[in-house]
C-alpha atoms as a PDB file:
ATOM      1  CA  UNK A   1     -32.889  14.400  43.640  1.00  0.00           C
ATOM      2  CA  UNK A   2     -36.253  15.023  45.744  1.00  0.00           C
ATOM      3  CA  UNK A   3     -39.546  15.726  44.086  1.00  0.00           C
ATOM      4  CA  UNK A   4     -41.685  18.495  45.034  1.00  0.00           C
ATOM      5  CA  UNK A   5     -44.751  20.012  42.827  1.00  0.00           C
ATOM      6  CA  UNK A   6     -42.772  23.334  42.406  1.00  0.00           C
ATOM      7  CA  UNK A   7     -39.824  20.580  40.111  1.00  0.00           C
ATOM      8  CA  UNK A   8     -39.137  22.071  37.282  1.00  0.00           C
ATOM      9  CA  UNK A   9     -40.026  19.392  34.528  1.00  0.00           C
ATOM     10  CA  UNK A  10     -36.728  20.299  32.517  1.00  0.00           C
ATOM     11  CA  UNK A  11     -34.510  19.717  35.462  1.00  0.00           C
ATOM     12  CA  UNK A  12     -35.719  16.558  36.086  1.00  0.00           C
ATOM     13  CA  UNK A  13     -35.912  15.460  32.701  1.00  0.00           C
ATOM     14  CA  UNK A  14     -32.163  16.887  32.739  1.00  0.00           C
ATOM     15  CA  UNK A  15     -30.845  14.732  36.024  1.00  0.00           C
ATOM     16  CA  UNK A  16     -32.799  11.464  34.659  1.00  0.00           C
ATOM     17  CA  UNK A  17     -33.659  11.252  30.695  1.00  0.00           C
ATOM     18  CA  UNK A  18     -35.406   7.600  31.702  1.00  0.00           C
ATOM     19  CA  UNK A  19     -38.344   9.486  33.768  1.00  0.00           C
ATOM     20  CA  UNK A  20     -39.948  10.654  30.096  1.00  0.00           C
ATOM     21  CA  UNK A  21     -42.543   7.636  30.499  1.00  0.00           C
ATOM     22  CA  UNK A  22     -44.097   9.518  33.727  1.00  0.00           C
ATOM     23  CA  UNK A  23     -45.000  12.653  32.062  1.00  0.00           C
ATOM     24  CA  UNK A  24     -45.642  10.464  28.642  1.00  0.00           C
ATOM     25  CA  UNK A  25     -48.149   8.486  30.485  1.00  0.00           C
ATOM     26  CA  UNK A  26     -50.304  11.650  31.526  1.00  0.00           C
ATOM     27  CA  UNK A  27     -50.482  13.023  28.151  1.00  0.00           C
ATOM     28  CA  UNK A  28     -47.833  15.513  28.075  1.00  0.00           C
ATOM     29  CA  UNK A  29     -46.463  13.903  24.986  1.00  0.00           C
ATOM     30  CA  UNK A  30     -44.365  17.433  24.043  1.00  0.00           C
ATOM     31  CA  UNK A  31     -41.152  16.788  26.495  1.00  0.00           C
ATOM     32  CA  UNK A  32     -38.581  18.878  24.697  1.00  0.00           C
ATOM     33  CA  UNK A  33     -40.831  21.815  23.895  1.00  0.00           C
ATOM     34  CA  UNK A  34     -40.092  25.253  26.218  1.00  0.00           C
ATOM     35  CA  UNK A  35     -43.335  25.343  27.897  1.00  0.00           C
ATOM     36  CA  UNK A  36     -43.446  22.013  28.973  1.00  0.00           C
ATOM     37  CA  UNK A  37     -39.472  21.975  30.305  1.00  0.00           C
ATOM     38  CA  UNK A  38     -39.930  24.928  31.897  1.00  0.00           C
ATOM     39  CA  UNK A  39     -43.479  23.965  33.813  1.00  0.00           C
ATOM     40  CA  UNK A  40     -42.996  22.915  37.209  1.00  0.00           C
ATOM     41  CA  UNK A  41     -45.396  19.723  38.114  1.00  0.00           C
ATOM     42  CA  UNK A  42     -48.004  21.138  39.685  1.00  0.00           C
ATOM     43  CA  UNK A  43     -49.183  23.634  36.710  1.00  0.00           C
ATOM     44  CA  UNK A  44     -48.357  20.628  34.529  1.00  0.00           C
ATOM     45  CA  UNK A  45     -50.819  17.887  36.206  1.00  0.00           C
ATOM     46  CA  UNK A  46     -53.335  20.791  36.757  1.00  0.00           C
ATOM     47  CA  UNK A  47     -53.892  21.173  32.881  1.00  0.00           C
ATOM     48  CA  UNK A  48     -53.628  17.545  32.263  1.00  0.00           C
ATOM     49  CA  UNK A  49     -55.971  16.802  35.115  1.00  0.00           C
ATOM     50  CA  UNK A  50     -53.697  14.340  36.433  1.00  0.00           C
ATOM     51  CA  UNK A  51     -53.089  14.101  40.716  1.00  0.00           C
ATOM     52  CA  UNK A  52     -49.336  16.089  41.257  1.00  0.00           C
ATOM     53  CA  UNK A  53     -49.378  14.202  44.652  1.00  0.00           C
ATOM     54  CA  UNK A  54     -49.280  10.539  42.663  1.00  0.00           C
ATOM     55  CA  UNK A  55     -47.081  12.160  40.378  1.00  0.00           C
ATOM     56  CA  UNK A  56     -44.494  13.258  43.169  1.00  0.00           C
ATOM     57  CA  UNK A  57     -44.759   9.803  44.728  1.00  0.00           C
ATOM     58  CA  UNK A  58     -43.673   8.006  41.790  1.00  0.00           C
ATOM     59  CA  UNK A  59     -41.221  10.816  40.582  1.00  0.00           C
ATOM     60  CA  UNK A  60     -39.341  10.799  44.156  1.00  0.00           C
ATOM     61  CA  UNK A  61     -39.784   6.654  44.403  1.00  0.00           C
ATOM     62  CA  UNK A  62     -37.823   6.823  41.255  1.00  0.00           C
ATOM     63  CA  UNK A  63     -35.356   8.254  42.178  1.00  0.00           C
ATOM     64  CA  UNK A  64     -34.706   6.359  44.781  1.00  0.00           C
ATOM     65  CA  UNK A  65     -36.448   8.547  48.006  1.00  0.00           C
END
């Protein structure tokens, strides 16, 4: 799966359960509520004030890209 800051947080909580300690870790502590599954990363570091572009980096080195 490749990361971009238009991900979906749902789908890639969806292809890899074990990546819930990356969005856990910038305060977005309510995974399996709608907004937050349907938020794609870049809205979701922008009101957690949190860098998308670190986010991506570790999201895509994850998963192995």
């Amino acid at each position: 799966m490749i990361i971009t800051k238009t991900s979906i947080i749902g789908n890639i909580l969806d292809a890899d359960p074990t990546t819930a300690p990356y969005f856990l870790e910038m305060g977005m502590h309510c995974l399996g509520c709608p907004g937050a599954r349907s938020e794609n990363l870049e809205q979701a570091c922008a009101v957690h004030g949190v860098s998308v572009d670190d986010l991506v980096a570790k999201l895509n080195k994850h998963f192995g890209n």
